[in-house]
Protein backbone atom coordinates (compact mmCIF):
# COMPACT_ATOMS: atom_id res chain seq x y z
CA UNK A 1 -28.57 71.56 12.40
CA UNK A 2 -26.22 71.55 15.48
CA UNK A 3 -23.16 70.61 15.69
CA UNK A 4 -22.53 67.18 16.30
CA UNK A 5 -20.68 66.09 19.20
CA UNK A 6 -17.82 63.50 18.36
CA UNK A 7 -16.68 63.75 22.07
CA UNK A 8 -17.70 60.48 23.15
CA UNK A 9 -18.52 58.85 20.24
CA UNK A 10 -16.44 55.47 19.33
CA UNK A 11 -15.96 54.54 16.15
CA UNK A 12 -14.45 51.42 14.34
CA UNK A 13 -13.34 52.19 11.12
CA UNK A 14 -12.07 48.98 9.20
CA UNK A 15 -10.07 49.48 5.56
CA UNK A 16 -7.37 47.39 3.67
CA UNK A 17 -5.97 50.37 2.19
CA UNK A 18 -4.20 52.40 4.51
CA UNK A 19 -4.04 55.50 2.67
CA UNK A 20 -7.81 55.10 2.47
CA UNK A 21 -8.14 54.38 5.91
CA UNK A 22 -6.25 57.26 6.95
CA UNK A 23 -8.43 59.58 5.15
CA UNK A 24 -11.50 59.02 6.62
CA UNK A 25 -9.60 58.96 9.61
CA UNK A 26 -8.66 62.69 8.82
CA UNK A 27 -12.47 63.72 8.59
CA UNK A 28 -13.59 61.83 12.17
CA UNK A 29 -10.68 63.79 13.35
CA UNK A 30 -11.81 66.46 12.14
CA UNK A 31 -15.30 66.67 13.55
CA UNK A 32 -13.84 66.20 17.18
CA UNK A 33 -13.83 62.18 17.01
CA UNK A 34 -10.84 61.38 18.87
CA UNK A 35 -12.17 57.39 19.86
CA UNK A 36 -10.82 55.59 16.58
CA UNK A 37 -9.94 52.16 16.24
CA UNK A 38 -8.36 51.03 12.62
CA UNK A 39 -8.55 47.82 11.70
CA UNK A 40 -7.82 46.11 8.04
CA UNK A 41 -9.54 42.82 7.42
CA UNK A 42 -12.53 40.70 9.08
CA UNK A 43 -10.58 38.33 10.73
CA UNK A 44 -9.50 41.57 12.40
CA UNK A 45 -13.01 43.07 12.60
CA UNK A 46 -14.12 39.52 14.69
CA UNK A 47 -11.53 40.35 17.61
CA UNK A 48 -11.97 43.97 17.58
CA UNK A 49 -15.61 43.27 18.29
CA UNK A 50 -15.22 40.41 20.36
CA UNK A 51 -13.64 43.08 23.18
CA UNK A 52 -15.47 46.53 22.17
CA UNK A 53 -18.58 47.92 21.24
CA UNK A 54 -18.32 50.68 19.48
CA UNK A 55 -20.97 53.43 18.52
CA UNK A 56 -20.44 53.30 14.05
CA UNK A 57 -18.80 51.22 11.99
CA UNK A 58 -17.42 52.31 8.99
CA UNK A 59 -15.76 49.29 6.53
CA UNK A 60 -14.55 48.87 2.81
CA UNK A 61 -16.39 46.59 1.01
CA UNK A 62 -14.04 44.55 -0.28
CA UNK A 63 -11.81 43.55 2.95
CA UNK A 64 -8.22 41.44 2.20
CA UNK A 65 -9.28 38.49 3.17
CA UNK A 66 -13.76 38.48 2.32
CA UNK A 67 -16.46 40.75 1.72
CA UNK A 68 -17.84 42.75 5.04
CA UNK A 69 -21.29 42.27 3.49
CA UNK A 70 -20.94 38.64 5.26
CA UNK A 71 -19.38 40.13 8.13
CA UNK A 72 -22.36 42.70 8.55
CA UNK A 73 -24.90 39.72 8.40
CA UNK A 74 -23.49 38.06 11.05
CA UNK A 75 -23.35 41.08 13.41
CA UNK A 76 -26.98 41.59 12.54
CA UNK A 77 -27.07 37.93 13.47
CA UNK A 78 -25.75 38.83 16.77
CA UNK A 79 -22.55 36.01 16.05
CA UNK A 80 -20.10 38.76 15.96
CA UNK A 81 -20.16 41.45 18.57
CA UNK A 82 -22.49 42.61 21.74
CA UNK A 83 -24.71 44.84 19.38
CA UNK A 84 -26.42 44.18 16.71
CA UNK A 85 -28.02 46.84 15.92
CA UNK A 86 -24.74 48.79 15.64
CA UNK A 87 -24.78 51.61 12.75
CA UNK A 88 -22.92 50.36 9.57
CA UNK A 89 -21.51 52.43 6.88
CA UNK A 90 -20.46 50.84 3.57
CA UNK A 91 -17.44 52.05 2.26
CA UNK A 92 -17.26 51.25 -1.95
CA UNK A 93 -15.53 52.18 -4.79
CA UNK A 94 -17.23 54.30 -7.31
CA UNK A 95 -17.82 52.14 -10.16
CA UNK A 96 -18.64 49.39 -7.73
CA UNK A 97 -21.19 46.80 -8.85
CA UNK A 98 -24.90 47.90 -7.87
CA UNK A 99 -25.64 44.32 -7.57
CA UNK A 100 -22.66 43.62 -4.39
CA UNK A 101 -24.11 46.96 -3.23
CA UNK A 102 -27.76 46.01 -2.80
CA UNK A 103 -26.53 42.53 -1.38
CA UNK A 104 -24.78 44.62 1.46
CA UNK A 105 -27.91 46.55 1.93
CA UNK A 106 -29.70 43.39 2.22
CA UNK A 107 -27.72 41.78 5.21
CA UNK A 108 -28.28 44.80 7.05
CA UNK A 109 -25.78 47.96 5.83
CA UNK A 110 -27.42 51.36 7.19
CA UNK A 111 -25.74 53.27 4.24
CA UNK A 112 -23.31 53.61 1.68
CA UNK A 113 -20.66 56.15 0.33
CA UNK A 114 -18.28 55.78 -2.41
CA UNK A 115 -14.49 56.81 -2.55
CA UNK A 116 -13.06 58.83 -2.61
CA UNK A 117 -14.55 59.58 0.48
CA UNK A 118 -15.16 63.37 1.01
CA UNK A 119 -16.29 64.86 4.62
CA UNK A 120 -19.35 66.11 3.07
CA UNK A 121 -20.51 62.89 2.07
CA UNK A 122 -19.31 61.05 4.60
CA UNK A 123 -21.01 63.97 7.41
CA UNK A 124 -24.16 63.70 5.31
CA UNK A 125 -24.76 59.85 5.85
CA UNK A 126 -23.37 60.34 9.46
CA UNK A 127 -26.01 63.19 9.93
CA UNK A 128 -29.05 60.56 8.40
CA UNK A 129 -27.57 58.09 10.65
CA UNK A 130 -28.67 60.87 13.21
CA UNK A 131 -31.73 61.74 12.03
CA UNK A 132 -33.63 59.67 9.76
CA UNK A 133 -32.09 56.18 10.12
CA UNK A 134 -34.40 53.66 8.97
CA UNK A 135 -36.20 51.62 11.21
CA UNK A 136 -35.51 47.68 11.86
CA UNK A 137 -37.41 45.26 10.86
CA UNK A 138 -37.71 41.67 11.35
CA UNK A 139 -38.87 38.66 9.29
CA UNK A 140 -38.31 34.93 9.57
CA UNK A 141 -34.49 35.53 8.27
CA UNK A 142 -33.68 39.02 8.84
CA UNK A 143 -33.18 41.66 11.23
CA UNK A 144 -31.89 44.92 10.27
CA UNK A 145 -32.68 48.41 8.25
CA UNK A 146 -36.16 48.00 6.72
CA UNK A 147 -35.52 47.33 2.92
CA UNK A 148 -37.97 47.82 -0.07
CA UNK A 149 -39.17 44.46 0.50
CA UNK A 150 -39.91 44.26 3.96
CA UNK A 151 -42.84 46.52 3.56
CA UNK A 152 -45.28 45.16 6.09
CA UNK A 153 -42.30 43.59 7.96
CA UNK A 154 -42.57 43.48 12.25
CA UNK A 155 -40.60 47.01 13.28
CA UNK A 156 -39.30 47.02 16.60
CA UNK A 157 -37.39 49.82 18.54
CA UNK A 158 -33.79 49.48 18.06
CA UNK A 159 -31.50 51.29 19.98
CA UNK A 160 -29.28 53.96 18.41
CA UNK A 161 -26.40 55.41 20.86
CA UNK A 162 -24.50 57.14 18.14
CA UNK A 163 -27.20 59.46 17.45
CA UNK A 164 -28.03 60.29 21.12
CA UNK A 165 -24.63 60.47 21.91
CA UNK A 166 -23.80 62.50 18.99
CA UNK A 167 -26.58 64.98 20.19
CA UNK A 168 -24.46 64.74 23.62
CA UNK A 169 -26.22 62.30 26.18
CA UNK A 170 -24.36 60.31 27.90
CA UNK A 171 -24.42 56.77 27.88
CA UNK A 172 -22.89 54.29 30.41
CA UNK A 173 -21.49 50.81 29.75
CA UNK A 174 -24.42 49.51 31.45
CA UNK A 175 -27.01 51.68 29.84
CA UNK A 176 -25.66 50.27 26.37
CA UNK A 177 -26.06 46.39 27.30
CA UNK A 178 -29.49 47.02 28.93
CA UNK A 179 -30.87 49.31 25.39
CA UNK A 180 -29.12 45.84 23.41
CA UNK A 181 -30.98 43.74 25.58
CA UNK A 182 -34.26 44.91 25.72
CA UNK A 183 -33.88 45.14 22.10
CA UNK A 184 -32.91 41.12 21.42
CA UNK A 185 -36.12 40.36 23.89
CA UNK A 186 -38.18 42.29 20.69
CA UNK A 187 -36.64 40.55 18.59
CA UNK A 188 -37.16 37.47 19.84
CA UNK A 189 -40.63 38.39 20.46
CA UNK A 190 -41.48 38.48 16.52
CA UNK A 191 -39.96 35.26 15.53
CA UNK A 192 -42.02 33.88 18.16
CA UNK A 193 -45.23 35.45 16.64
CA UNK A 194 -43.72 34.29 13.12
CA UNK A 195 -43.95 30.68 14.48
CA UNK A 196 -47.21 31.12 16.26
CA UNK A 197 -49.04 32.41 12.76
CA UNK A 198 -47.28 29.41 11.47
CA UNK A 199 -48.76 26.99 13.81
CA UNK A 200 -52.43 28.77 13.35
CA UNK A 201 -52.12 28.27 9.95
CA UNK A 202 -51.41 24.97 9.97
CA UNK A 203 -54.08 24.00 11.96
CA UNK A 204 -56.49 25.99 10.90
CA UNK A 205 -55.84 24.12 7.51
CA UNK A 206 -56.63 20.63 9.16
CA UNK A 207 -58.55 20.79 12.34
CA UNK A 208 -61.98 21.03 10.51
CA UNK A 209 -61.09 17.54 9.07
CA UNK A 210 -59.92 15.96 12.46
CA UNK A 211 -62.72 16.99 14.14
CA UNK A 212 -64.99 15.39 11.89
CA UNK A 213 -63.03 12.27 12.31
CA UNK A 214 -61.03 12.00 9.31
CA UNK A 215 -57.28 11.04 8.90
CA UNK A 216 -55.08 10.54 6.33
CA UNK A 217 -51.05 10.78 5.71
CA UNK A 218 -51.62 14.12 4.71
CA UNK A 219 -52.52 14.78 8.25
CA UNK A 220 -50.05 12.87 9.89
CA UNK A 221 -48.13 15.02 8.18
CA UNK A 222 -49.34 18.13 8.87
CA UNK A 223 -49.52 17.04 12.85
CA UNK A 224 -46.01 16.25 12.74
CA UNK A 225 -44.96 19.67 11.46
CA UNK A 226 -47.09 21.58 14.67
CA UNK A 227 -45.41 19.28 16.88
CA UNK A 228 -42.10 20.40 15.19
CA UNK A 229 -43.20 23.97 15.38
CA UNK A 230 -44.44 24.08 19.26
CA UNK A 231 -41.40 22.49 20.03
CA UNK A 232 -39.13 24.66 18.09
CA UNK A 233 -41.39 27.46 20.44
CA UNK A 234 -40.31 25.40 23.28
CA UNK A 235 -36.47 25.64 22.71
CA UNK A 236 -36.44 29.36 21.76
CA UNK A 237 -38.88 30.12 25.09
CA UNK A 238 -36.34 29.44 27.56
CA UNK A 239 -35.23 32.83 29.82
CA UNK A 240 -37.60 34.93 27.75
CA UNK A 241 -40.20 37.23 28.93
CA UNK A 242 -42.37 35.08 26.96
CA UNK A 243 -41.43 31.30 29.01
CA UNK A 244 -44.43 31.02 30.63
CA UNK A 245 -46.35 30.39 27.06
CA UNK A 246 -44.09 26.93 26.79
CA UNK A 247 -46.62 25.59 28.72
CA UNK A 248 -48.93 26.02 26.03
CA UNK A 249 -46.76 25.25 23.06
CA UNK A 250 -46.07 21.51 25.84
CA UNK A 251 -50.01 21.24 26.02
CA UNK A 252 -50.30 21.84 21.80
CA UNK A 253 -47.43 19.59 21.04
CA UNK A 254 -49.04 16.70 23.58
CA UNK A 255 -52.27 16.77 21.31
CA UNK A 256 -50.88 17.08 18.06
CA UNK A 257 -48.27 14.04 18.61
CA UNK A 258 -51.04 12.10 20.29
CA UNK A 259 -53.77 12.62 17.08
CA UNK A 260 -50.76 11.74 14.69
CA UNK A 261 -49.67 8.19 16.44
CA UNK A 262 -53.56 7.20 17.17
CA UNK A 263 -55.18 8.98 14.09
CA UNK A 264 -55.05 5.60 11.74
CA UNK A 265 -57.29 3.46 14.60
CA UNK A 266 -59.71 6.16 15.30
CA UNK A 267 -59.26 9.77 15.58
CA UNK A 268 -60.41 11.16 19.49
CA UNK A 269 -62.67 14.41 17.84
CA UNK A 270 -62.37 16.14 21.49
CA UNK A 271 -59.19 16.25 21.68
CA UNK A 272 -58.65 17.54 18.20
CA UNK A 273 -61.38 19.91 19.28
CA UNK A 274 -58.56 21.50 21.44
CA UNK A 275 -56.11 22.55 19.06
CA UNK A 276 -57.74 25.89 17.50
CA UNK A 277 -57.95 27.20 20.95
CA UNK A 278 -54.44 26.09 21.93
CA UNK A 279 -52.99 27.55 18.64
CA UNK A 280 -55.17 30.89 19.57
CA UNK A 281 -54.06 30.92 23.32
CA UNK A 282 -50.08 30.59 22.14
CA UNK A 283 -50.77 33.29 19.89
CA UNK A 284 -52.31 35.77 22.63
CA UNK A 285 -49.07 34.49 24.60
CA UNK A 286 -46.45 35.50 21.91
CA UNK A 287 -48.52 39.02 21.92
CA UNK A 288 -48.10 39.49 25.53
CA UNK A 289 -51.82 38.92 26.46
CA UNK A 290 -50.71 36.21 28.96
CA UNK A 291 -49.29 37.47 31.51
CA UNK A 292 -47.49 34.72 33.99
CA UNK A 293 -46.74 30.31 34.20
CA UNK A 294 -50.35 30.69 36.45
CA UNK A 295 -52.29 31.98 33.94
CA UNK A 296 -51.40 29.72 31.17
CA UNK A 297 -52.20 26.61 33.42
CA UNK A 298 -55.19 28.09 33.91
CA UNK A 299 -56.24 28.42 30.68
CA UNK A 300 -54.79 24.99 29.61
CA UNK A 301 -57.29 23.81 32.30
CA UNK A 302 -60.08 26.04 31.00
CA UNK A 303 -59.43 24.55 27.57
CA UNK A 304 -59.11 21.06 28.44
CA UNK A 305 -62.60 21.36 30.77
CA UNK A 306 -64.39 22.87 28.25
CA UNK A 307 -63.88 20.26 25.77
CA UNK A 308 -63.07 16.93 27.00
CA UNK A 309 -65.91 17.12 29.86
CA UNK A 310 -68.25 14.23 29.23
């Protein structure tokens, strides 16, 4: 393998034990690193990432003053820092309990290495880092390095600057934010879908019913929650590549809260007839099958023409 190149690499490296600290600091040295920023606690880690961005994090477990699994969560979370998909090495003692480990690895640690911390094992994890991170994932409540249990889970295409920088690219300021950007749109992009198979399911589990003219509380229900859901859709829409689909999740949420409040004097079996192809259209929106605000009106149109013509 080539040599890496620590020339313009930054890297945050974050211990409460100074002697510690100062010996990984040794090995970055080392390799060429010359960007590194110390810091000792999270309260620490919060300001020092509130200002910079750097390329790899590399933190103790167990900080002075919490545990950086938290603190890793939250970046992944994108509440501390501009990047969340920042590389994160887990620094632990050797006898450290497996369980605190895989709870790290959970909120979204790319790796771990145990003191005391040698350059070969620190280079080797570096080097994976380079070469075979592991891809992100997303589910309803996580976004980070696929575990074993997100097999199946939405991947997306994270951006990794330390290992193209590390090959030598360069990468501006600007080129960063726009990688983290495009990035968050994905992101956002899968919860979307995540509430769009939510609202399918639900009415797929109580349309046949309404169009058949029945209603009971467990329908009310059930309509309440889709209007929670397409409104939920609503709020998270907003300066998205995907805002144009509100109009759909506006047209969904119109139906559903008008079948709940009218359902118990007699249930209009039209204009239940329209939410399986409102649920479907959304859907096809959240996948990036519609394309602009002109084209969902149309098809709102198309839907409501089709249906409620006399």
């Amino acid at each position: 393998m080539a040599k890496l190149n620590f020339g313009n690499v930054g890297v945050f490296l974050v211990d409460g034990d100074a002697s510690a600290r100062q010996g990984i600091r040794h090995i970055l040295f080392n390799e060429g690193c010359r960007d590194i920023r110390l810091g000792d606690d999270c309260k620490e880690v919060v300001a020092v990432l509130g200002q910079n961005d750097p390329d790899l994090i590399i933190a103790e477990l167990r900080l002075p003053d919490g545990n950086f699994a938290a603190v890793t969560q939250k970046i992944r979370q994108g509440k501390i820092g501009h990047n969340p998909f920042v590389p994160i090495i887990l620094v632990v003692v050797e006898d450290e309990d497996p369980k605190a480990v895989k709870t790290a690895l959970d909120m979204g640690v790319d790796d771990v290495v145990s003191k005391p911390v040698s350059a070969v094992g620190l280079m080797a994890r570096i080097n994976r880092l380079v070469e075979k991170r592991r891809p992100f994932v997303v589910t309803e409540d996580y976004m980070g390095p696929k575990r074993a249990q997100d097999e199946g889970a939405k991947s997306i295409d994270a951006p990794n600057h330390l290992s193209r920088k590390l090959k030598g690219e360069k990468i501006g300021f600007l080129d960063k934010e726009m990688d983290v950007a495009a990035a968050e749109e994905d992101v956002k992009g899968c919860r979307l879908q995540f509430i769009g198979d939510e609202i399918k399911s639900l009415i797929n589990g109580i349309a046949p019913r309404l169009e058949k003219g029945e209603f009971d509380r467990d329908l009310r229900n059930t309509l309440a929650r889709v209007v929670a859901e397409a409104m939920r859709a609503q709020d998270q829409l907003e300066n998205t590549r995907y805002e144009h689909v509100a109009r759909l999740c506006s047209s969904l949420s119109g139906v559903a809260g008008q079948l709940r409040d009218t359902g118990e004097d007699s249930v209009d079996q039209r204009r239940a007839m329209l939410l399986r192809p409102l649920s479907q259209a959304i859907q096809v929106g959240f996948a990036g099958g519609i394309a602009s605000e002109e084209a969902a009106k149309t098809i709102v149109e198309k839907i409501g023409a089709g249906i409620l013509k006399t």
